[in-house]
N, C-alpha and C. Protein backbone atom coordinates (compact mmCIF):
# COMPACT_ATOMS: atom_id res chain seq x y z
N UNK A 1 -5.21 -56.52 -33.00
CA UNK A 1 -6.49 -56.80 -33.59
C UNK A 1 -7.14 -55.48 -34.01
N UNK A 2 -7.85 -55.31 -35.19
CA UNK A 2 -8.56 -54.63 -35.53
C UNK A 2 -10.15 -54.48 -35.60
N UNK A 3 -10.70 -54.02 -35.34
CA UNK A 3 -12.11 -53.64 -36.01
C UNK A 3 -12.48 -54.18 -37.33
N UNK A 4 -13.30 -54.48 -37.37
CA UNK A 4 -14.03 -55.49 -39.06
C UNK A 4 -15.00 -54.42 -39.42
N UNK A 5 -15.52 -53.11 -38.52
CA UNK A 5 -16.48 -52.20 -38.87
C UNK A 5 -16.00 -51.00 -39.01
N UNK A 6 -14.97 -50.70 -37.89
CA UNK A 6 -14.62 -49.03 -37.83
C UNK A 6 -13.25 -49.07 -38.03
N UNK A 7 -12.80 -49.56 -37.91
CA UNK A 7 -10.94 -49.72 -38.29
C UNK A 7 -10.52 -49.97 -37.16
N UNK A 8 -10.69 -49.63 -35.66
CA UNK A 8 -10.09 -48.97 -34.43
C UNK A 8 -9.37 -50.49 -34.49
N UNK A 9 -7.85 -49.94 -34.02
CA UNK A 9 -7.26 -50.56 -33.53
C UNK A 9 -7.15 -51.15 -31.90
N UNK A 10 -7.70 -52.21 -31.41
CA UNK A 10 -7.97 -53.08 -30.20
C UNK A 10 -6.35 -52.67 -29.58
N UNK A 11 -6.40 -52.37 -27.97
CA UNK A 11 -5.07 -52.01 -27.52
C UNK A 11 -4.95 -53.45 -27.34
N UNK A 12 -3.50 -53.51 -26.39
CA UNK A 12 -2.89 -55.07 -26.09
C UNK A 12 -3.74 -55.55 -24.81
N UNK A 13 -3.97 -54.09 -23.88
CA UNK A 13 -5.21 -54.78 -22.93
C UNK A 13 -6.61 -54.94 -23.28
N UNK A 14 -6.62 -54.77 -23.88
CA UNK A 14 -8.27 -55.39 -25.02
C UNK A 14 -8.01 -56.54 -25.08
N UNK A 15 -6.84 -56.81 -25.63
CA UNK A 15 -7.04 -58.29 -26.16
C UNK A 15 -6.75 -59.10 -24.78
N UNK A 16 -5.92 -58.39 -24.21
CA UNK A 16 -5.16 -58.97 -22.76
C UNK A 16 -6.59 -59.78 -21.96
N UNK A 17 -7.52 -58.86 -21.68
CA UNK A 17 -8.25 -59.18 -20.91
C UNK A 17 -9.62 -60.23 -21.63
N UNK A 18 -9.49 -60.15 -22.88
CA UNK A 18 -10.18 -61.05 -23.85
C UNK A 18 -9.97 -62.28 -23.57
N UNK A 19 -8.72 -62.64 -23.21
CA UNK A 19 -8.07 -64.27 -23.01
C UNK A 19 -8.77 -64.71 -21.80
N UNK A 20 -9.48 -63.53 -20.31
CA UNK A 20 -9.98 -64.52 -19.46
C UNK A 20 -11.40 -64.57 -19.51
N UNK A 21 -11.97 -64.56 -20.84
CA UNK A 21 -13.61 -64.45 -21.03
C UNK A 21 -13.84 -65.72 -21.73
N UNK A 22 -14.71 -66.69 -21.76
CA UNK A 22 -14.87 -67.94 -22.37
C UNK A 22 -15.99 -67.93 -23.53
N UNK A 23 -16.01 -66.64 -24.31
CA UNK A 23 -16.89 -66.48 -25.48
C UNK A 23 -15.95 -66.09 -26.72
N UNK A 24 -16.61 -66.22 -27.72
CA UNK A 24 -15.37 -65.47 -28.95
C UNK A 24 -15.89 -63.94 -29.45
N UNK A 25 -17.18 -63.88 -29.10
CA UNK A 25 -17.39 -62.86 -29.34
C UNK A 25 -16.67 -61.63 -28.48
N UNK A 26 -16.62 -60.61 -29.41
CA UNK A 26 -15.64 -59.46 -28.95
C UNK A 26 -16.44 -58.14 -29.21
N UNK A 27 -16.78 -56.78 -28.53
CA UNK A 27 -16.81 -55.90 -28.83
C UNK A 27 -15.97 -54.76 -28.92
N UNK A 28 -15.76 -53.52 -29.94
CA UNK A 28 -15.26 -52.56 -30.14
C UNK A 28 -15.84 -51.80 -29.21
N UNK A 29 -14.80 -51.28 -28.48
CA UNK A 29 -14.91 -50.44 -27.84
C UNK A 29 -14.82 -48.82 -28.16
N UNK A 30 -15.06 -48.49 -29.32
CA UNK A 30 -15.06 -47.54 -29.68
C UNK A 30 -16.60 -47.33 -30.86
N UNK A 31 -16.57 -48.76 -31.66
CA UNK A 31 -18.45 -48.27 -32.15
C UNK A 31 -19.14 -49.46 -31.71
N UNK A 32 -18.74 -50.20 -30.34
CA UNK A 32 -19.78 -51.45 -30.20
C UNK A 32 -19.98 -52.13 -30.80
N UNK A 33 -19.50 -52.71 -32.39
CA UNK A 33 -20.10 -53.55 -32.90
C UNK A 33 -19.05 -54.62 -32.44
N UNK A 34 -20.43 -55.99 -32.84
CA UNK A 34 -19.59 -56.91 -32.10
C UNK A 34 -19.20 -58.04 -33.67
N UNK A 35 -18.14 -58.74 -32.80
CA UNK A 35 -17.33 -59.85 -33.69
C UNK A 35 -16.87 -60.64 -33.13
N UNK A 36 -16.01 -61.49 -34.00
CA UNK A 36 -15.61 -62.92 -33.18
C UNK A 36 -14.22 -62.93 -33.21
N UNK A 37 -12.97 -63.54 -32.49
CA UNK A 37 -11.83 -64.23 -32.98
C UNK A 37 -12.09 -65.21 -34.01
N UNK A 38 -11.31 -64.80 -34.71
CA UNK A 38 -11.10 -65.40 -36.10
C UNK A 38 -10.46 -67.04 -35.91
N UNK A 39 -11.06 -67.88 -36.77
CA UNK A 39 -10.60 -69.31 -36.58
C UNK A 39 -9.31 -69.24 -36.63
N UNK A 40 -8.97 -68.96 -37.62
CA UNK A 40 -6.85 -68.67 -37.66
C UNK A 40 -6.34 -68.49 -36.82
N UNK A 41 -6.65 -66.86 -36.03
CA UNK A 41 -6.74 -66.56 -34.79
C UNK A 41 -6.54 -67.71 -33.17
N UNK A 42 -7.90 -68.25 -33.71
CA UNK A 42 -7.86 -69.21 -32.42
C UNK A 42 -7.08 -70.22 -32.40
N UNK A 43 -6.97 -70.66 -33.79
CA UNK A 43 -5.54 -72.00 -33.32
C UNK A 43 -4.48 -71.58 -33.59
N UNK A 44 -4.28 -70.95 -34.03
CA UNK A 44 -2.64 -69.93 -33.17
C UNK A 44 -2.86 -69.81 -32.14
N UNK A 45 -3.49 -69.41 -31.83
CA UNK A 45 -3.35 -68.96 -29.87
C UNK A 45 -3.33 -70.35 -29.60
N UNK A 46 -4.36 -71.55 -29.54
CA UNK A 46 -4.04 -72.49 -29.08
C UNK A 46 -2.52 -73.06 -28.93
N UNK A 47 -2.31 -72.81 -30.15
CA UNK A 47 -0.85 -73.71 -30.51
C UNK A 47 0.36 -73.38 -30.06
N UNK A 48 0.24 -72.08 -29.53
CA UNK A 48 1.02 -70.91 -29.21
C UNK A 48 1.02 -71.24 -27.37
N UNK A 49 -0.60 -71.64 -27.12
CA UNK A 49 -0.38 -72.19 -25.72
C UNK A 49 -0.05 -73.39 -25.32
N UNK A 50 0.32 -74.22 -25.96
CA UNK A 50 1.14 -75.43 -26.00
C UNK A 50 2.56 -75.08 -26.04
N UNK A 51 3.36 -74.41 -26.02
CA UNK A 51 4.76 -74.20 -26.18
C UNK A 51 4.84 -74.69 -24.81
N UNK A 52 4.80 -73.99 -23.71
CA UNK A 52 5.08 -74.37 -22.56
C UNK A 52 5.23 -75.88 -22.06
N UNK A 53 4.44 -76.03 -22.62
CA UNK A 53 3.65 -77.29 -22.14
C UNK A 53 4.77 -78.40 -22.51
N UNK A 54 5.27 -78.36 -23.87
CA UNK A 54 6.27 -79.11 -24.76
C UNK A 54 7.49 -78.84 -24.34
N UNK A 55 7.62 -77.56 -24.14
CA UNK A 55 8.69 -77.22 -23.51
C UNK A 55 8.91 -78.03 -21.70
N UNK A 56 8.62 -78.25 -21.22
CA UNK A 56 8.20 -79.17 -20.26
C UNK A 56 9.24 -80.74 -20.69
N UNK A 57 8.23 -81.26 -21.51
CA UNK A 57 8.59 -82.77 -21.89
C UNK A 57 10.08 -82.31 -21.93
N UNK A 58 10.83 -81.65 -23.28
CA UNK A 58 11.86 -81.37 -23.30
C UNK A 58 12.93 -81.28 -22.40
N UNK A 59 12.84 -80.33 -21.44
CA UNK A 59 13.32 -80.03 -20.30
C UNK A 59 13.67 -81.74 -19.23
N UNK A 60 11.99 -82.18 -19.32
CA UNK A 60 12.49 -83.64 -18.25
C UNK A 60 12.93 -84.63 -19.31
N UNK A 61 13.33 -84.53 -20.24
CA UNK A 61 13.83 -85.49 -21.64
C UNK A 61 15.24 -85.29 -21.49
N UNK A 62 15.75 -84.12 -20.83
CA UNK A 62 17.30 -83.60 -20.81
C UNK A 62 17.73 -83.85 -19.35
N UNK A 63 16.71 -84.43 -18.77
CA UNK A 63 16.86 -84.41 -17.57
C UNK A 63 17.32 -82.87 -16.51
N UNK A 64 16.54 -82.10 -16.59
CA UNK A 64 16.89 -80.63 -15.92
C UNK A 64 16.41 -81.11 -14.15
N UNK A 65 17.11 -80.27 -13.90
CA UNK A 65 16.51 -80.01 -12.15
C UNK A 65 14.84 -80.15 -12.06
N UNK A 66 14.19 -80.40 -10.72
CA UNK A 66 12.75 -79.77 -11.15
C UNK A 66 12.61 -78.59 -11.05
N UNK A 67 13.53 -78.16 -9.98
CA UNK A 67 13.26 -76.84 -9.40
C UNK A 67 13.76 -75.88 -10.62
N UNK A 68 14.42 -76.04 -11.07
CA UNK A 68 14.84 -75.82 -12.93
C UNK A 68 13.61 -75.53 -13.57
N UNK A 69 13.09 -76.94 -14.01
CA UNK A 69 11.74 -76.84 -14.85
C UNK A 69 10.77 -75.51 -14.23
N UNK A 70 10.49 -76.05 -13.21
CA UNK A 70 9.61 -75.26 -12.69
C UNK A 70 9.50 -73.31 -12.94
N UNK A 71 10.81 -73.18 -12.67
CA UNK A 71 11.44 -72.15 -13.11
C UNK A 71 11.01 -71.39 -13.95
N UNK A 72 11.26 -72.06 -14.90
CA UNK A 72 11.33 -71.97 -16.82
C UNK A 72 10.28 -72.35 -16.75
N UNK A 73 9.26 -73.11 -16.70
CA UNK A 73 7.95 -73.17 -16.37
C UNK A 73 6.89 -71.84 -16.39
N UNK A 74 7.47 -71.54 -15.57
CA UNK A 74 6.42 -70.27 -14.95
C UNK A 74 6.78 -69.00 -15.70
N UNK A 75 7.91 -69.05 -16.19
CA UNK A 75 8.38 -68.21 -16.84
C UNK A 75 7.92 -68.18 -18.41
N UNK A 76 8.33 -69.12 -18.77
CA UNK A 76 7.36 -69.61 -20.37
C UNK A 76 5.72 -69.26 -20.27
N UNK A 77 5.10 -69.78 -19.25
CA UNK A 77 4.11 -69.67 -19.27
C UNK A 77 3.17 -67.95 -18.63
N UNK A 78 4.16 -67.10 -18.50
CA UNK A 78 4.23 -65.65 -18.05
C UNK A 78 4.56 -65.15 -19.41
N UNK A 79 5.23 -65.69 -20.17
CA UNK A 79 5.83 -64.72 -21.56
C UNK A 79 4.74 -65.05 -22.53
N UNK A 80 3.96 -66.72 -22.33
CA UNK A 80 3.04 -66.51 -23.29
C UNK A 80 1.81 -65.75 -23.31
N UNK A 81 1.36 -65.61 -22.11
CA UNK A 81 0.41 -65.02 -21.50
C UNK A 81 0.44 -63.21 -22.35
N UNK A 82 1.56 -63.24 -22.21
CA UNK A 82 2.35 -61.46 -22.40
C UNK A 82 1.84 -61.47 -24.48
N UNK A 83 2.67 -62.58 -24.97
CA UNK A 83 2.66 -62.49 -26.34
C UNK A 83 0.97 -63.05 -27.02
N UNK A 84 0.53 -63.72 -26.49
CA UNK A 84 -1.25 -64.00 -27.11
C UNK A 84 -1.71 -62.76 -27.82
N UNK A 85 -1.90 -61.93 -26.76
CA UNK A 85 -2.99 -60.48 -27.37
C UNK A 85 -2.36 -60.30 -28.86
N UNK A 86 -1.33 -60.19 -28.98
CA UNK A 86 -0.68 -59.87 -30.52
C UNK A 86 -1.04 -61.06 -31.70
N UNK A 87 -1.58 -61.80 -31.27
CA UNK A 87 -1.87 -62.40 -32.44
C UNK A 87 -3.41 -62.62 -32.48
N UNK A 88 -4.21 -61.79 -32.47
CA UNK A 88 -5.65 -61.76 -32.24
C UNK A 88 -6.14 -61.47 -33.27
N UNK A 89 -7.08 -61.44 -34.41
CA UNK A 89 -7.39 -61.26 -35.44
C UNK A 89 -8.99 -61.14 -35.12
N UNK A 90 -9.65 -60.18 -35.91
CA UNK A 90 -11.25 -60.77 -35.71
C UNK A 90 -12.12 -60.91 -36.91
N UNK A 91 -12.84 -61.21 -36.89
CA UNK A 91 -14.05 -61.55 -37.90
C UNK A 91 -15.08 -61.21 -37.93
N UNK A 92 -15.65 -60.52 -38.86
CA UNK A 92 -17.52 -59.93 -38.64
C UNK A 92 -18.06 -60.99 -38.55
N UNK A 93 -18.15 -62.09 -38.79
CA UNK A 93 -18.90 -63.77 -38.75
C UNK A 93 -18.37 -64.65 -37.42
N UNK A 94 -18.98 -65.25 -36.77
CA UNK A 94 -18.57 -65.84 -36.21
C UNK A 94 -17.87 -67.56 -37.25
N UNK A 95 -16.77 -68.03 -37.01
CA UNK A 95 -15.92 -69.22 -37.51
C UNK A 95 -16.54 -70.29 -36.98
N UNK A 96 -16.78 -71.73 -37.06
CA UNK A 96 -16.65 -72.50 -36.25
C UNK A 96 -15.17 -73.74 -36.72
N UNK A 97 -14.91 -73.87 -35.84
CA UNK A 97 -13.42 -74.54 -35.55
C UNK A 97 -13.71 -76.23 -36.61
N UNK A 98 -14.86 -77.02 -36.34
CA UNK A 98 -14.80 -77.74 -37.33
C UNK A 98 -15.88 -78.07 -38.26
N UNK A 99 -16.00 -77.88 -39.47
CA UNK A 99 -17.28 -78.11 -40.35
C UNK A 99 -17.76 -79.61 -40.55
N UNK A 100 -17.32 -80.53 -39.47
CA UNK A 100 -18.12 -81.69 -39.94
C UNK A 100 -19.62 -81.59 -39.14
N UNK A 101 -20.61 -81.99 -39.47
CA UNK A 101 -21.97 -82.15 -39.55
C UNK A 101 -23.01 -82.68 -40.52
């Protein structure tokens, strides 16, 4: 992720630690100004946190071990955790997710 004001490039623990805050707003840590995750942004990440999840059904669809699933489970859900920050995008505006009103 980048800056929408100063350019600075957001490290991976910027964004890392972004995922356990329940706002979209984001500040630069280098000129403070603040911004949002970008709508694009956010449903990728959503969609991106569903893999696991699907991956799941799959797994008991093939009939795997549980202790299997579980496995691969925790593991899927450790690698997504790892890959999120990289797809973070931001926005000088805050987005909202749906325009009906």
């Amino acid at each position: 992720a980048q800056c929408t004001n100063c350019q600075y490039k957001l490290t991976w623990g910027d964004c890392f630690r972004r995922l356990f805050k329940f706002t979209n707003k984001v500040e630069c840590p280098y000129c403070k100004y603040s911004q949002y995750v970008s709508k694009k942004s956010r449903n990728r990440i959503s969609l991106i946190g569903m893999i696991p999840t699907l991956l799941c059904f799959v797994l008991i669809f093939f009939e795997f071990k549980t202790k299997s699933i579980i496995a691969i489970e925790v593991v899927g859900y450790l690698l997504t955790f790892l890959v999120l920050p990289l797809f973070y995008e931001l926005s000088s505006e805050e987005e909202l997710i749906s325009n009906s009103a």
